[in-house]
PDB file of N, CA and C in Angstrom:
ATOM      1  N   UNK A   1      51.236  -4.687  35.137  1.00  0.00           N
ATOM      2  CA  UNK A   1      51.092  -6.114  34.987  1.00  0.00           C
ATOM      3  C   UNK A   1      49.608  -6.453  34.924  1.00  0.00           C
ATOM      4  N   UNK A   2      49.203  -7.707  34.046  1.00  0.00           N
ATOM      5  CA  UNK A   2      47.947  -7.502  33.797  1.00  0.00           C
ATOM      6  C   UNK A   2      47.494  -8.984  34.676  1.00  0.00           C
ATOM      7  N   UNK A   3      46.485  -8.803  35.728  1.00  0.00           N
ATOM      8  CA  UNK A   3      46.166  -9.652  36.265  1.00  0.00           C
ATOM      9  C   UNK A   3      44.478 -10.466  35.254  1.00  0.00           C
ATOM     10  N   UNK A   4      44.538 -11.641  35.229  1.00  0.00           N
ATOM     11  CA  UNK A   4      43.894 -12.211  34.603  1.00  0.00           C
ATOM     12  C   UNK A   4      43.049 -12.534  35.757  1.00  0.00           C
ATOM     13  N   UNK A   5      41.528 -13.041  35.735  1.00  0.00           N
ATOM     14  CA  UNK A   5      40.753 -13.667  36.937  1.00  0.00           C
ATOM     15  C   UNK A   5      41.038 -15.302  36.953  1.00  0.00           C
ATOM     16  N   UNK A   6      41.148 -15.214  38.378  1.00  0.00           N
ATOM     17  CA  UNK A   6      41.793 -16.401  38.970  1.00  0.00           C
ATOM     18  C   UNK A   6      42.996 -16.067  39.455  1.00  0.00           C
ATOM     19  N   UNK A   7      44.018 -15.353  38.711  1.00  0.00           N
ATOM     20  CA  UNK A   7      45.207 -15.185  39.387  1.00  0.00           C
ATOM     21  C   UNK A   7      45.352 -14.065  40.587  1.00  0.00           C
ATOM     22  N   UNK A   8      46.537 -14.128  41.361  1.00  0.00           N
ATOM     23  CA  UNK A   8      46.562 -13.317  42.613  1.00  0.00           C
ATOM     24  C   UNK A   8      47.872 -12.873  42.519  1.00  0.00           C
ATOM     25  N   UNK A   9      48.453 -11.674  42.553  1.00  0.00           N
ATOM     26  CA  UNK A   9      49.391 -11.397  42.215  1.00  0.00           C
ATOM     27  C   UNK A   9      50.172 -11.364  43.373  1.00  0.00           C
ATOM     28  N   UNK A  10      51.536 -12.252  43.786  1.00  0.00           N
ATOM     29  CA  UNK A  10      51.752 -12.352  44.885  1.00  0.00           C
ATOM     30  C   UNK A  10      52.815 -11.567  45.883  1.00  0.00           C
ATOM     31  N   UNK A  11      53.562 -10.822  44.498  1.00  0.00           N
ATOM     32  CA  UNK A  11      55.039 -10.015  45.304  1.00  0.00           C
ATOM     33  C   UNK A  11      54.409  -8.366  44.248  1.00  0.00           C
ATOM     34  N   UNK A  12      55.104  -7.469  44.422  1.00  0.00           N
ATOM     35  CA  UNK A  12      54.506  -6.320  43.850  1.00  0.00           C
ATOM     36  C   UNK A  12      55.351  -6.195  42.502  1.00  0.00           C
ATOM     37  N   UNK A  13      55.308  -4.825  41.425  1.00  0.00           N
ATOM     38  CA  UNK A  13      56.838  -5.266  40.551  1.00  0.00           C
ATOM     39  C   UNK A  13      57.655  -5.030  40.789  1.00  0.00           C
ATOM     40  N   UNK A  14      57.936  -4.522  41.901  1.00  0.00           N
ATOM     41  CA  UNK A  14      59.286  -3.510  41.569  1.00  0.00           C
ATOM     42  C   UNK A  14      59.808  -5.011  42.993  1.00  0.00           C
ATOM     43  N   UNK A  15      59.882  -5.615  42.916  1.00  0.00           N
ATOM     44  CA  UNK A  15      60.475  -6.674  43.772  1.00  0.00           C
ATOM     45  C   UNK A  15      60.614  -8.305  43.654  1.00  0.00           C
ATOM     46  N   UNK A  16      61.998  -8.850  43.845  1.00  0.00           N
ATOM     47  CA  UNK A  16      62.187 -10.059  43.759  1.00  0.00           C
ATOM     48  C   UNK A  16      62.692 -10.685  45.403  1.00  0.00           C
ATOM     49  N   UNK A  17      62.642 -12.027  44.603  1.00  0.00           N
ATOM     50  CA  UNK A  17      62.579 -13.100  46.232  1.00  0.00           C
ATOM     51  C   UNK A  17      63.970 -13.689  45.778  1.00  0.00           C
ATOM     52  N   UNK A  18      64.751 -14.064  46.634  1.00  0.00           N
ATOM     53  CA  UNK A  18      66.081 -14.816  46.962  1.00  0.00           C
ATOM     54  C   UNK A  18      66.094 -15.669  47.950  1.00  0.00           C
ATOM     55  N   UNK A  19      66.388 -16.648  46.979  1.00  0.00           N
ATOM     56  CA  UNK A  19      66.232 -18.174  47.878  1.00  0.00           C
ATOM     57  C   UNK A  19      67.219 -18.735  48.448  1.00  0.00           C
ATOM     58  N   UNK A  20      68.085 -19.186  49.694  1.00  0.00           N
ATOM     59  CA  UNK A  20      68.775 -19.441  50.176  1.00  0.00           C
ATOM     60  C   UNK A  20      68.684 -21.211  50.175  1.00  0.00           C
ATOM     61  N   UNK A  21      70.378 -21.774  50.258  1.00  0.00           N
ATOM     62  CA  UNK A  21      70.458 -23.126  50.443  1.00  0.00           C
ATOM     63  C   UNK A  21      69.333 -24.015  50.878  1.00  0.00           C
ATOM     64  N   UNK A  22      69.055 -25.101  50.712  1.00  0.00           N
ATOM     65  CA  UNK A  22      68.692 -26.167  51.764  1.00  0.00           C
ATOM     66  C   UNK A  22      67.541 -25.219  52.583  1.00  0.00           C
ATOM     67  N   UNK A  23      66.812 -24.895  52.148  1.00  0.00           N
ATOM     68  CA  UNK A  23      65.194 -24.556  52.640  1.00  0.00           C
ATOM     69  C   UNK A  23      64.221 -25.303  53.105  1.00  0.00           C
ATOM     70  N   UNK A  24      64.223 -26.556  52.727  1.00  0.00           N
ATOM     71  CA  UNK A  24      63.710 -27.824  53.708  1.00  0.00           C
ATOM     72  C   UNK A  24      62.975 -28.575  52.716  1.00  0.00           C
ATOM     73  N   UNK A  25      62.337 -29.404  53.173  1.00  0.00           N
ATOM     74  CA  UNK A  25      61.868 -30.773  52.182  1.00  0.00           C
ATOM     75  C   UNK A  25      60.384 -30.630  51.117  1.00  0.00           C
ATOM     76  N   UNK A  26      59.742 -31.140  50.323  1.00  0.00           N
ATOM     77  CA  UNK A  26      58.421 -31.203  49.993  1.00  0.00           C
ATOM     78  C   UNK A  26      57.563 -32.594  50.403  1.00  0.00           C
ATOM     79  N   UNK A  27      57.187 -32.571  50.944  1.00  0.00           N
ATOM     80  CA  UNK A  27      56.281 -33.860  51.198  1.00  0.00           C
ATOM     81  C   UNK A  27      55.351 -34.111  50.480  1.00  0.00           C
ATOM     82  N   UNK A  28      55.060 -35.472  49.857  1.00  0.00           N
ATOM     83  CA  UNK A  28      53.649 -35.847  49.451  1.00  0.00           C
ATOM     84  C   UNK A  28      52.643 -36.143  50.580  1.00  0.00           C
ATOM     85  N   UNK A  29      51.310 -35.668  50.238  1.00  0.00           N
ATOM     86  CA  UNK A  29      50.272 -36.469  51.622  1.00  0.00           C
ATOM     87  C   UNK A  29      48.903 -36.849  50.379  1.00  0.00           C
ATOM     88  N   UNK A  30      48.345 -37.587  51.619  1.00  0.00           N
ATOM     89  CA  UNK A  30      47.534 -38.106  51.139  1.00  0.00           C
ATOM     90  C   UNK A  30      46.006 -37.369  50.760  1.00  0.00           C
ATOM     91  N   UNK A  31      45.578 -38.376  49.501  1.00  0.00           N
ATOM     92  CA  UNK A  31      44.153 -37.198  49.254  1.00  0.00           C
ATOM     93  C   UNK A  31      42.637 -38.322  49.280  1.00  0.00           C
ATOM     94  N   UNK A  32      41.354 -37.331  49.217  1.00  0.00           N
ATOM     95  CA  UNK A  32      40.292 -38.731  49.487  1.00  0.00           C
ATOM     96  C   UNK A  32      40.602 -39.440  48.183  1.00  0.00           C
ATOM     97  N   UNK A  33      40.654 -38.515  46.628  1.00  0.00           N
ATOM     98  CA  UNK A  33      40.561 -38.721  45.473  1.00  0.00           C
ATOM     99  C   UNK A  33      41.243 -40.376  45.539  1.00  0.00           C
ATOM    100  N   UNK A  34      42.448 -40.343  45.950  1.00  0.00           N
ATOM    101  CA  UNK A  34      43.295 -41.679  45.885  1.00  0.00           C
ATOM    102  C   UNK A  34      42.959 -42.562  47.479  1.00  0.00           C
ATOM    103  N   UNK A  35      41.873 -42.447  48.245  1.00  0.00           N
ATOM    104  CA  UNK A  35      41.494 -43.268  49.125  1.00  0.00           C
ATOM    105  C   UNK A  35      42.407 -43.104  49.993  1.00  0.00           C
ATOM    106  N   UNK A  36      43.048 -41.851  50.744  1.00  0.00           N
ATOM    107  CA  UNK A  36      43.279 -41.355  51.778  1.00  0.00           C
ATOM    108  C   UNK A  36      45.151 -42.144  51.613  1.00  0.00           C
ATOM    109  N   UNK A  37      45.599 -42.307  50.009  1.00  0.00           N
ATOM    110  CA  UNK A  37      47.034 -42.490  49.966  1.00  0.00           C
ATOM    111  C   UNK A  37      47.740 -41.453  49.306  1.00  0.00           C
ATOM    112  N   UNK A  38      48.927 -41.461  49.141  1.00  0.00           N
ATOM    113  CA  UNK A  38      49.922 -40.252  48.802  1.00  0.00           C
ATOM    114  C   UNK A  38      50.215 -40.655  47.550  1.00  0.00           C
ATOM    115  N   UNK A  39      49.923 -39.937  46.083  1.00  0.00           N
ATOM    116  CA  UNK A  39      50.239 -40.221  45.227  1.00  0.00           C
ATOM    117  C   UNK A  39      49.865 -39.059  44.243  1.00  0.00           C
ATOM    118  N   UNK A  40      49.865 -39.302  43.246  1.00  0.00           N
ATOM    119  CA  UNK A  40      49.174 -38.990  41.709  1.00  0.00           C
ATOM    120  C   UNK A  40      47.878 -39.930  41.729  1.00  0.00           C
ATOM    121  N   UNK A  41      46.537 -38.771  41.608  1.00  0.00           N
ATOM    122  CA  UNK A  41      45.348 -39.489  41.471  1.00  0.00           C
ATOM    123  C   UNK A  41      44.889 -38.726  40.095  1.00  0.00           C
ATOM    124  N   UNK A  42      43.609 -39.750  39.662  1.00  0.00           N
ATOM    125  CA  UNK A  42      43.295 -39.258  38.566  1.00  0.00           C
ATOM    126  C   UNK A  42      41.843 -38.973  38.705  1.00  0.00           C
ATOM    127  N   UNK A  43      40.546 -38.671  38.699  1.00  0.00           N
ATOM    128  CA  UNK A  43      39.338 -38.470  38.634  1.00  0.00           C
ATOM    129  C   UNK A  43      38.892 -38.054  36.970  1.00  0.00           C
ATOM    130  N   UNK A  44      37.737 -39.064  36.664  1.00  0.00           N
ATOM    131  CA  UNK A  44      36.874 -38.917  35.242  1.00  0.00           C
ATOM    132  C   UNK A  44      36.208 -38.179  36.145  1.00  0.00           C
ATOM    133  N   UNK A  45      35.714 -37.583  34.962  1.00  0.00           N
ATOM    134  CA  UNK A  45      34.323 -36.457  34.966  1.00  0.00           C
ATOM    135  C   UNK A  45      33.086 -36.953  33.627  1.00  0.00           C
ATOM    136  N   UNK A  46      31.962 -37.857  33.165  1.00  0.00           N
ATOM    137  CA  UNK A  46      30.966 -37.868  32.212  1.00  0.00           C
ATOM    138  C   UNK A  46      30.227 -37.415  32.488  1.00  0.00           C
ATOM    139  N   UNK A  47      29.763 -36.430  31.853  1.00  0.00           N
ATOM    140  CA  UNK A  47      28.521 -35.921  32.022  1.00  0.00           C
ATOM    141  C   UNK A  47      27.636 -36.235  30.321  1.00  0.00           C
ATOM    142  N   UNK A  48      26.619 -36.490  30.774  1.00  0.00           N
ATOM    143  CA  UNK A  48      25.655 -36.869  30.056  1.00  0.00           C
ATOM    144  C   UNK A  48      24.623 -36.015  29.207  1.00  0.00           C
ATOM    145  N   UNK A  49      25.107 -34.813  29.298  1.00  0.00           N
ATOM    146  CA  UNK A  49      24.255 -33.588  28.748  1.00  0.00           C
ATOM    147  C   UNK A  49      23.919 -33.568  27.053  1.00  0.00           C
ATOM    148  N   UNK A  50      23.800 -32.528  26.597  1.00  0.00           N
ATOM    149  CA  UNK A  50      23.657 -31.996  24.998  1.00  0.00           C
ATOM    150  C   UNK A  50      24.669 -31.014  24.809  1.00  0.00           C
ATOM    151  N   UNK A  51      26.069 -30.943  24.707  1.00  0.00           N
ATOM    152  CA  UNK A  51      26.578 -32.445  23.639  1.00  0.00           C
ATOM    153  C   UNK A  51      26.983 -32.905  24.957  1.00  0.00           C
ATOM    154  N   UNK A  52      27.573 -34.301  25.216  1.00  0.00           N
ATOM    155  CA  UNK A  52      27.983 -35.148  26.126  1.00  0.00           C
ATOM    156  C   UNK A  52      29.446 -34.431  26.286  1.00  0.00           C
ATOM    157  N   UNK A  53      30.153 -34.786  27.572  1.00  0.00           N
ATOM    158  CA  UNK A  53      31.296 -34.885  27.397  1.00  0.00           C
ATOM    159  C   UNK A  53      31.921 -35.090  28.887  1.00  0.00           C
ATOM    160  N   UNK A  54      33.673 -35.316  28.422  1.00  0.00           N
ATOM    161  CA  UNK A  54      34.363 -35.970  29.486  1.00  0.00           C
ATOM    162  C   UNK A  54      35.698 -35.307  29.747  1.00  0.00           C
ATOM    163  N   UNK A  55      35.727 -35.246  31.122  1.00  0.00           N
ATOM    164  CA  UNK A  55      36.825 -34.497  31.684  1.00  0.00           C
ATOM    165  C   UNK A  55      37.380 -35.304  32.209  1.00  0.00           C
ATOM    166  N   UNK A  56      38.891 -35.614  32.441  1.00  0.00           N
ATOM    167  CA  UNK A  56      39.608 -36.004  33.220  1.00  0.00           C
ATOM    168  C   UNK A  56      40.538 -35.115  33.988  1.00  0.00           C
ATOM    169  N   UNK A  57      40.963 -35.238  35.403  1.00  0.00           N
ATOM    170  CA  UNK A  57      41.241 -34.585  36.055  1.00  0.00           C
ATOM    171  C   UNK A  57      42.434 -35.163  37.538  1.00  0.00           C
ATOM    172  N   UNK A  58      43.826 -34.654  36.938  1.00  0.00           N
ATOM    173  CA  UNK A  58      45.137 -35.205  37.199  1.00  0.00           C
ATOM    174  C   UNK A  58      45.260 -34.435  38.858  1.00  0.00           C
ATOM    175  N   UNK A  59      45.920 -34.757  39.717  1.00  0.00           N
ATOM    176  CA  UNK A  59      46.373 -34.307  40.687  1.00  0.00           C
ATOM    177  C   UNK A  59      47.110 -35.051  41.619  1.00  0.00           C
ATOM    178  N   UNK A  60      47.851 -34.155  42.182  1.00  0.00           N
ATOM    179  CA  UNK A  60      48.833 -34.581  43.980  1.00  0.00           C
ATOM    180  C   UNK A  60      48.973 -33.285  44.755  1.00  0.00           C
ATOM    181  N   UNK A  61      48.920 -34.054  45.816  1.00  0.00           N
ATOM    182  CA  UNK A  61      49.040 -33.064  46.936  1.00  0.00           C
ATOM    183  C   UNK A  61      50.275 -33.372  48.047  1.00  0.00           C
ATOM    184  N   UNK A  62      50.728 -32.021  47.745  1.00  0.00           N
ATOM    185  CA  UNK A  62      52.328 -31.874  48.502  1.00  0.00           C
ATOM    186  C   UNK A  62      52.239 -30.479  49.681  1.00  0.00           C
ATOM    187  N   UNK A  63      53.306 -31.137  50.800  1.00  0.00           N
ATOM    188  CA  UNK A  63      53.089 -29.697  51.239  1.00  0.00           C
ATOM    189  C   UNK A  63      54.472 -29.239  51.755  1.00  0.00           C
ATOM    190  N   UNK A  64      54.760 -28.221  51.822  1.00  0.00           N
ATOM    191  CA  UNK A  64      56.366 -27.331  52.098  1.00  0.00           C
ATOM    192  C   UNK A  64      56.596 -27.719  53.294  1.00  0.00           C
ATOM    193  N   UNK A  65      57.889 -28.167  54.042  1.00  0.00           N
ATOM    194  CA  UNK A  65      58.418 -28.143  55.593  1.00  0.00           C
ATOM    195  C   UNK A  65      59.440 -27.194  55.016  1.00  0.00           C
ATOM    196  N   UNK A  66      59.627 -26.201  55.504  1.00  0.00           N
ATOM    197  CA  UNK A  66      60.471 -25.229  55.653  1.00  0.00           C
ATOM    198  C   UNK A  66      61.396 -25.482  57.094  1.00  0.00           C
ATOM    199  N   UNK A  67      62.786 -25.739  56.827  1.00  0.00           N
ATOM    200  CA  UNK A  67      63.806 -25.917  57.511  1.00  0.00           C
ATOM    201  C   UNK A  67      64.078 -24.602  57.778  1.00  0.00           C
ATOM    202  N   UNK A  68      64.686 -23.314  57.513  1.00  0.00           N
ATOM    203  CA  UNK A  68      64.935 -22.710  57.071  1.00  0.00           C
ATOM    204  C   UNK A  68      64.614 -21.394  56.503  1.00  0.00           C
ATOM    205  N   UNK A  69      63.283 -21.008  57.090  1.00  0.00           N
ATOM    206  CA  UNK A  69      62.660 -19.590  56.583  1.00  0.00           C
ATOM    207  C   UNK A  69      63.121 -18.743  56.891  1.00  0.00           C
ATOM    208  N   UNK A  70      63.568 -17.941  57.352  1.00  0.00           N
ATOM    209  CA  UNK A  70      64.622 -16.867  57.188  1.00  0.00           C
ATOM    210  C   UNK A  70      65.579 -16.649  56.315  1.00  0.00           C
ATOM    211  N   UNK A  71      65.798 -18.257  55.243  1.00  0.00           N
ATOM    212  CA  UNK A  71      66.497 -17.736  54.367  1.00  0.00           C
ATOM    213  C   UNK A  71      65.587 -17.465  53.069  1.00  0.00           C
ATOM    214  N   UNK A  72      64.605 -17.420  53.113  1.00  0.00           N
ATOM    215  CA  UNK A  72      63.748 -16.410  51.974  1.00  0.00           C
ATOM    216  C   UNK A  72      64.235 -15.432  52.850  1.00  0.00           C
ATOM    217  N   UNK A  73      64.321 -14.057  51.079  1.00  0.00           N
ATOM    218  CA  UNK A  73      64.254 -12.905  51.530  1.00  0.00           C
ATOM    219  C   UNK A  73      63.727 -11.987  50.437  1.00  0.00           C
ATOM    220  N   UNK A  74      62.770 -11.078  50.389  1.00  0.00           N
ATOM    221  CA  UNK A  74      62.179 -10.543  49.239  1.00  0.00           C
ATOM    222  C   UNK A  74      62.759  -9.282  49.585  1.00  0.00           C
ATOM    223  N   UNK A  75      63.396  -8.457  48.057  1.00  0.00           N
ATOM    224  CA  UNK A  75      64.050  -7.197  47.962  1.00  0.00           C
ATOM    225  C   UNK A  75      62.990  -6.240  47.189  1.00  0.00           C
ATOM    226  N   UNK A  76      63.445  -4.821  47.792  1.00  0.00           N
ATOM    227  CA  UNK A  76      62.800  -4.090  46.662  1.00  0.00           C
ATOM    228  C   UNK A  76      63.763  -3.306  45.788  1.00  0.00           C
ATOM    229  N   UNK A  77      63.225  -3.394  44.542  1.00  0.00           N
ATOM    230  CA  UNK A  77      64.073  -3.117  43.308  1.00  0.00           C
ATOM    231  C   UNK A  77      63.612  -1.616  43.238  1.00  0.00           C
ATOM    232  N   UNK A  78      64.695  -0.557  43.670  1.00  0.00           N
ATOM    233  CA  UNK A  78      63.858   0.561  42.791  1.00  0.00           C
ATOM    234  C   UNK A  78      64.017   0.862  41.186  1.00  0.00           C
TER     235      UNK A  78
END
């Protein structure tokens, strides 16, 4: 498997994960970007250089409550 930079390869190959019922909720929380509320924020980026240019930059922040961890279970495939 070919890892690209930036990525992290997280289970090995020869193995998969099995997800069981009702694993628990996702929450939104809050970020500074959106003034410390829970949402979809957006941030511009101008920069003024040679050539000029503009980034925009989408995000939310969620985080896992796991009810339920024990019902992950990762196998190995031979």
């Amino acid at each position: 498997m070919a890892i690209f930079k930036g990525e992290v390869q997280l289970l090995q190959d020869d193995q998969v994960v099995l997800l069981g019922d009702a694993l628990g909720n996702t929450y939104l929380g809050p970020t500074v970007e959106k003034n410390y509320q829970s949402g979809i924020y957006t941030v511009t980026e101008i920069k003024e250089s040679n050539p000029p240019s503009q980034s925009v930059f989408i995000g939310e922040t969620v985080f896992p409550a796991l009810a339920k961890p024990q019902s992950i279970v990762i196998v190995d495939v031979p």
